[in-house]
Protein backbone atom coordinates (compact mmCIF):
# COMPACT_ATOMS: atom_id res chain seq x y z
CA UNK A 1 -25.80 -2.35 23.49
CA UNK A 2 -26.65 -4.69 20.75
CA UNK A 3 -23.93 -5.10 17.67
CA UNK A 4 -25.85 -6.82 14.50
CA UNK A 5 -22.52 -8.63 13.03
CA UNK A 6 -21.70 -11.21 10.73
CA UNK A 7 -18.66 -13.48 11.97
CA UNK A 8 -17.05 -12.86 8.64
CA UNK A 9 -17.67 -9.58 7.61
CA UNK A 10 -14.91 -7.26 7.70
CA UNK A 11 -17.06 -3.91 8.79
CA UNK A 12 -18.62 -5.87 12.03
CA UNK A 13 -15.18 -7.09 12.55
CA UNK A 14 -13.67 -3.82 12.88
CA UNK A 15 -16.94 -2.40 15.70
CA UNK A 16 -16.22 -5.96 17.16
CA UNK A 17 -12.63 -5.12 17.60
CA UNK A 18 -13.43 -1.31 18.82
CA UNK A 19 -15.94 -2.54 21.12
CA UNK A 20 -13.84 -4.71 22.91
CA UNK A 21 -10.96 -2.44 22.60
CA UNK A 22 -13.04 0.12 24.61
CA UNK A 23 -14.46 -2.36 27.63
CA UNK A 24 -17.66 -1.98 26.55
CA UNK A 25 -20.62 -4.47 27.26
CA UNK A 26 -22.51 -5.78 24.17
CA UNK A 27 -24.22 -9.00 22.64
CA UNK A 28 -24.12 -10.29 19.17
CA UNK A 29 -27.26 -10.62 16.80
CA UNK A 30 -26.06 -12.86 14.47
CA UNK A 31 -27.08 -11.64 10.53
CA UNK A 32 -26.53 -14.30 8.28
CA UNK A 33 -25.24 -12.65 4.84
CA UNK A 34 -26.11 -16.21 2.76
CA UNK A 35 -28.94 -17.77 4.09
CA UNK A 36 -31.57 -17.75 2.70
CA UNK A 37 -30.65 -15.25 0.06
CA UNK A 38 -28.98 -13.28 3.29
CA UNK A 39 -31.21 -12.01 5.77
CA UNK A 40 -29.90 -8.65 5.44
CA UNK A 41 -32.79 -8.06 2.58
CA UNK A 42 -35.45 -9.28 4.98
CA UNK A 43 -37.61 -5.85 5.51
CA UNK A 44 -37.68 -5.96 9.29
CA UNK A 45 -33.45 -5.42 9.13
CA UNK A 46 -34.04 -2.96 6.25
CA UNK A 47 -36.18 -0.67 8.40
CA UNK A 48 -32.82 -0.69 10.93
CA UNK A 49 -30.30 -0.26 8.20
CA UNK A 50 -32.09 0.89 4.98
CA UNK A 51 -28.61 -0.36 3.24
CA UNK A 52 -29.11 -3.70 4.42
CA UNK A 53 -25.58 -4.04 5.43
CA UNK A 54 -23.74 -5.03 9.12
CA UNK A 55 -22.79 -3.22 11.16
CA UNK A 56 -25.59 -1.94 12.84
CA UNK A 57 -25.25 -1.09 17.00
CA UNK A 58 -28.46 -0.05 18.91
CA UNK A 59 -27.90 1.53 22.49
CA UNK A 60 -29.81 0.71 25.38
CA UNK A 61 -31.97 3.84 24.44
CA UNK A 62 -32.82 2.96 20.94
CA UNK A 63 -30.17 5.18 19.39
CA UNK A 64 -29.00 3.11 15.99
CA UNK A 65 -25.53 3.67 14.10
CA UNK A 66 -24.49 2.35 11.35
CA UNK A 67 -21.16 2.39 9.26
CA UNK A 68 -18.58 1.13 10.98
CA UNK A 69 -16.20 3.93 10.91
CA UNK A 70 -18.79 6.01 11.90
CA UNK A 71 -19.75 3.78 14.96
CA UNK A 72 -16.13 3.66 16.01
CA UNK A 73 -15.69 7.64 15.61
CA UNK A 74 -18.92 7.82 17.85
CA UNK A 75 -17.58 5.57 20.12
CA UNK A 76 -14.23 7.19 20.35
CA UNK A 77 -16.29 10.62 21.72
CA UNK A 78 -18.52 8.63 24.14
CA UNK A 79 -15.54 6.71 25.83
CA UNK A 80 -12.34 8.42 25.35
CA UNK A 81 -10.41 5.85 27.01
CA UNK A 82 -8.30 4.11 25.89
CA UNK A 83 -8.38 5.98 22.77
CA UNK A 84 -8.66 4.69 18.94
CA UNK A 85 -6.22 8.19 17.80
CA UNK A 86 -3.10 8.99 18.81
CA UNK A 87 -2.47 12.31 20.28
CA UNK A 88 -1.25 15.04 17.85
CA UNK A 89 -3.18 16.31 14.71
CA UNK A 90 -0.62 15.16 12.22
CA UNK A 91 -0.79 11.70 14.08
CA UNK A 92 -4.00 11.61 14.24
CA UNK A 93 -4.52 12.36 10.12
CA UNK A 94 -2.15 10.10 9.09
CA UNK A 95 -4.50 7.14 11.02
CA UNK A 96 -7.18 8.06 9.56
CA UNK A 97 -6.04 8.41 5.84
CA UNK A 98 -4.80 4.53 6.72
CA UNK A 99 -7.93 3.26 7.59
CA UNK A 100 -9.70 5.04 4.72
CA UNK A 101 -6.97 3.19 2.74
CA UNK A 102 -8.41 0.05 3.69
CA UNK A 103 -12.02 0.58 4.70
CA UNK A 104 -13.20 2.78 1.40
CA UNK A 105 -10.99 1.93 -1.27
CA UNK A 106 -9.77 -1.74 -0.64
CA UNK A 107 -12.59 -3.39 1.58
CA UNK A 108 -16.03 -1.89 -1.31
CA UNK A 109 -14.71 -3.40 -4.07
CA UNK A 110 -14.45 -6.92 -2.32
CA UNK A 111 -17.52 -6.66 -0.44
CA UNK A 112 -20.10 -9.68 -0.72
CA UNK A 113 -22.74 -7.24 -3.12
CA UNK A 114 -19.80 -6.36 -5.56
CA UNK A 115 -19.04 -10.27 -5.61
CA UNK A 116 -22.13 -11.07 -6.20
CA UNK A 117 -22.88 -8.75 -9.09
CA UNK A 118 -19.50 -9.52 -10.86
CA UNK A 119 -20.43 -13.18 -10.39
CA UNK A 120 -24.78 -13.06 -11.37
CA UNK A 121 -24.84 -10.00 -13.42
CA UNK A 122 -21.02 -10.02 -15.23
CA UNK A 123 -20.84 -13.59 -15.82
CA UNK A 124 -17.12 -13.90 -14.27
CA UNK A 125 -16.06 -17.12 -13.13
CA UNK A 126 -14.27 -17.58 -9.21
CA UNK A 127 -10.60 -17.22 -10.74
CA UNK A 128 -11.84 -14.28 -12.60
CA UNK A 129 -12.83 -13.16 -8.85
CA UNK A 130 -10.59 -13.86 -7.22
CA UNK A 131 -8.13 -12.18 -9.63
CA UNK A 132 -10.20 -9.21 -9.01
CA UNK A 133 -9.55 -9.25 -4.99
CA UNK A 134 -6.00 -9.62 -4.97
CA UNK A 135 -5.73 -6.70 -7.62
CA UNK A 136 -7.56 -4.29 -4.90
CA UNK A 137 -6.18 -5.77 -2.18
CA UNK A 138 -2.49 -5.31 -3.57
CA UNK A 139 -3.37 -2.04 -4.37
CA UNK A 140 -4.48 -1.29 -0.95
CA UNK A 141 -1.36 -2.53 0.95
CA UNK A 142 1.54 -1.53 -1.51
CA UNK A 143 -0.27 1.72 -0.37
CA UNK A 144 -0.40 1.50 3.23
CA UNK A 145 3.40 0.14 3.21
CA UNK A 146 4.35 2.45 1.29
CA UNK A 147 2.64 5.27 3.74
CA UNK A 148 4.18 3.47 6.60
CA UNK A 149 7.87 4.04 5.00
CA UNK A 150 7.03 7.70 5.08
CA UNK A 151 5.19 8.31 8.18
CA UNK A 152 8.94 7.09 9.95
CA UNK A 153 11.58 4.49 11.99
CA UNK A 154 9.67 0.89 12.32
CA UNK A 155 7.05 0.88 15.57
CA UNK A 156 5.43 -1.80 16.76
CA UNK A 157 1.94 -0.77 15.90
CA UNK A 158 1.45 1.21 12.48
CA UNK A 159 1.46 5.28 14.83
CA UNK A 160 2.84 4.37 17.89
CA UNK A 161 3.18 2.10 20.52
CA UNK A 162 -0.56 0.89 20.95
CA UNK A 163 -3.41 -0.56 18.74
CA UNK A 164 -5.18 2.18 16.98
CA UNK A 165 -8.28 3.04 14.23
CA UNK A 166 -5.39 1.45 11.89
CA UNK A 167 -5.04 -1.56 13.26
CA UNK A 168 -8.74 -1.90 13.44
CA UNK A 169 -8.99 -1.21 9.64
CA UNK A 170 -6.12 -3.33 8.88
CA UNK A 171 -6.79 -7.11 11.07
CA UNK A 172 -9.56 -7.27 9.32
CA UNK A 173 -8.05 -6.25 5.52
CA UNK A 174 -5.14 -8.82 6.45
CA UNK A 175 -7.64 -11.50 7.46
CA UNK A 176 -9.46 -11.46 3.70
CA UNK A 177 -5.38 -11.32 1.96
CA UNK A 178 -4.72 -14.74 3.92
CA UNK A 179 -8.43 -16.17 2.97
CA UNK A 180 -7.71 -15.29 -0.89
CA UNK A 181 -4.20 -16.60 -0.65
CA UNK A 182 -2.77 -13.02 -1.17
CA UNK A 183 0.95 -12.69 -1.05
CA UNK A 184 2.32 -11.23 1.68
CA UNK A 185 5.60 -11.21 1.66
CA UNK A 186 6.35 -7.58 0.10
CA UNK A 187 4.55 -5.99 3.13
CA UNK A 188 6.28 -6.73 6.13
CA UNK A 189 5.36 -3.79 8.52
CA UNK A 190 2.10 -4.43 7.79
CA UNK A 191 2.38 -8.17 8.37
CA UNK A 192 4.37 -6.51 11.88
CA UNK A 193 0.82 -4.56 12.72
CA UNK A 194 -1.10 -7.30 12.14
CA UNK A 195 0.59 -9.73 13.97
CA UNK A 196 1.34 -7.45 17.07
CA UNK A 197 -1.99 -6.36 17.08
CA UNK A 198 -4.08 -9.74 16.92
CA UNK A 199 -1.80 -11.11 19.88
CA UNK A 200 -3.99 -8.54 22.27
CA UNK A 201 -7.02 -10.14 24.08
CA UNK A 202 -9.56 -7.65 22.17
CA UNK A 203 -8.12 -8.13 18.80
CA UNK A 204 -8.00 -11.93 19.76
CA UNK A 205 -12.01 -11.99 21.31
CA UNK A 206 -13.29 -9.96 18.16
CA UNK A 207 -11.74 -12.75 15.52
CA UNK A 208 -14.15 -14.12 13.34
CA UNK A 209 -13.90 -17.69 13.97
CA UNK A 210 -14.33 -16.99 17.74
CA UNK A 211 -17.61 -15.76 16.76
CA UNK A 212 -20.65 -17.50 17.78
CA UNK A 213 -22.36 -17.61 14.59
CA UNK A 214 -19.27 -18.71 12.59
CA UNK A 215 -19.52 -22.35 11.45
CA UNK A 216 -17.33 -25.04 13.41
CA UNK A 217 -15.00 -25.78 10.74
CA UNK A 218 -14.03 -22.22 11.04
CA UNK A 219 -12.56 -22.54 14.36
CA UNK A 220 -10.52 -25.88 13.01
C-alpha cells in the first residue's frame, strides 16, 4: 500500500497512526501542502483525490480511499485485529461520537484551506488566527472532557484499556493545541490519553517529526 501524507497534517497523521496500529506494510509519498503553492492542486493528485486533500491510500490493486476516517473504518473491516472499537455497541458509539468531536467539528475549521482563506480572502492578521484556533480547539476539548466525565471512573485510554479510533482522533488534535500554545491545563484526562497513548511504538513511529518529509528542525 501507498499512504500520500503530509508530515504535518492531522488527517494523514491519524491513517499513519491506524496503519501502524494495525501491522500493516506501507510507504510514504510525501505531498507537500506549501510548496510551490502546495502540490495538492497539481492536476495529476487531483485526478487521485478530486478534493486535493491528504490522505489518500492506494492498495496494491489500485483500489484508492480517501478521508481518513473512512480509510481507518475500511481498514478496521479488512484487518480486524487488533481492533480500532471497543467491543459493545454503546462502547463502540461513544468512540466514535469522540472522534467526530475532533475530526469534523474541531480539526475543518483549522485546516490549512480555512487558514488560508481567513488569511488571503478575510484580511485577518496571524493573532487574529490564531485567536480563531484556540476558540475551536477549546471548544472541541471542553467537549471531549466533558464526554469523558460522563462516559465513567478515569481509564487509561479514553474507552478502555487500549488505544482506540479516539486516541487516533485525539494525538493528532493535541499535537496542533501544543503547536498554537493552547492551554491545557483544564483537560487533564485528555492530556492522560494523549500522553498514554503517544508512549506506544505506533503512536510514537506515526509522529510527525519522525516523518521523512518533515524538515530537520522539526525533529530538534
Amino acid at each position: 500500500m501507498k499512504l500520500y501524507s503530509y508530515w504535518r497534517s492531522s488527517a494523514a497523521y491519524r491513517v499513519r497512526i491506524g496503519l501502524a496500529l494495525k501491522g500493516l506494510a506501507h510507504t510514504i509519498e510525501p505531498v507537500h501542502l506549501l510548496a510551490g503553492g502546495g502540490e495538492q492542486h497539481r492536476a495529476a493528485y487531483r485526478e487521485l483525490q478530486p478534493q486535493g486533500l491528504v490522505p489518500v491510500l492506494v492498495e496494491e490493486d489500485g483500489g484508492v480511499l480517501f478521508q481518513s476516517l473512512a480509510i481507518l473504518e475500511y481498514l478496521e473491516e479488512r484487518w480486524p485485529q487488533p481492533p480500532l472499537l471497543p467491543r459493545g455497541a454503546r462502547d463502540r458509539a461513544f468512540v466514535r461520537a469522540f472522534a467526530l468531536v475532533l475530526a469534523c467539528e474541531v480539526h475543518p475549521l483549522n485546516n490549512l484551506r480555512v487558514l488560508r482563506y481567513l488569511a488571503e480572502d478575510l484580511r485577518a492578521d496571524e493573532e487574529a488566527r490564531t485567536r480563531w484556533i484556540r476558540h475551536w480547539i477549546t471548544l472541541g476539548f471542553e467537549a471531549c472532557e466533558a464526554m469523558l466525565a460522563r462516559h465513567g471512573p478515569e481509564e487509561r485510554f479514553v474507552c478502555g484499556d487500549g488505544p482506540t479510533l479516539a486516541e487516533i482522533c485525539l494525538v493528532p488534535q493535541m499535537y496542533n493545541a501544543r503547536r498554537y500554545g493552547c492551554d491545557l491545563s483544564p483537560y487533564p484526562r485528555l492530556q492522560a490519553a494523549d500522553e498514554a497513548a503517544r508512549a506506544l511504538p505506533a503512536f510514537l513511529a506515526a509522529a510527525p517529526e519522525r516523518q521523512a518529509d518533515a524538515p530537520v528542525e522539526a525533529g530538534a
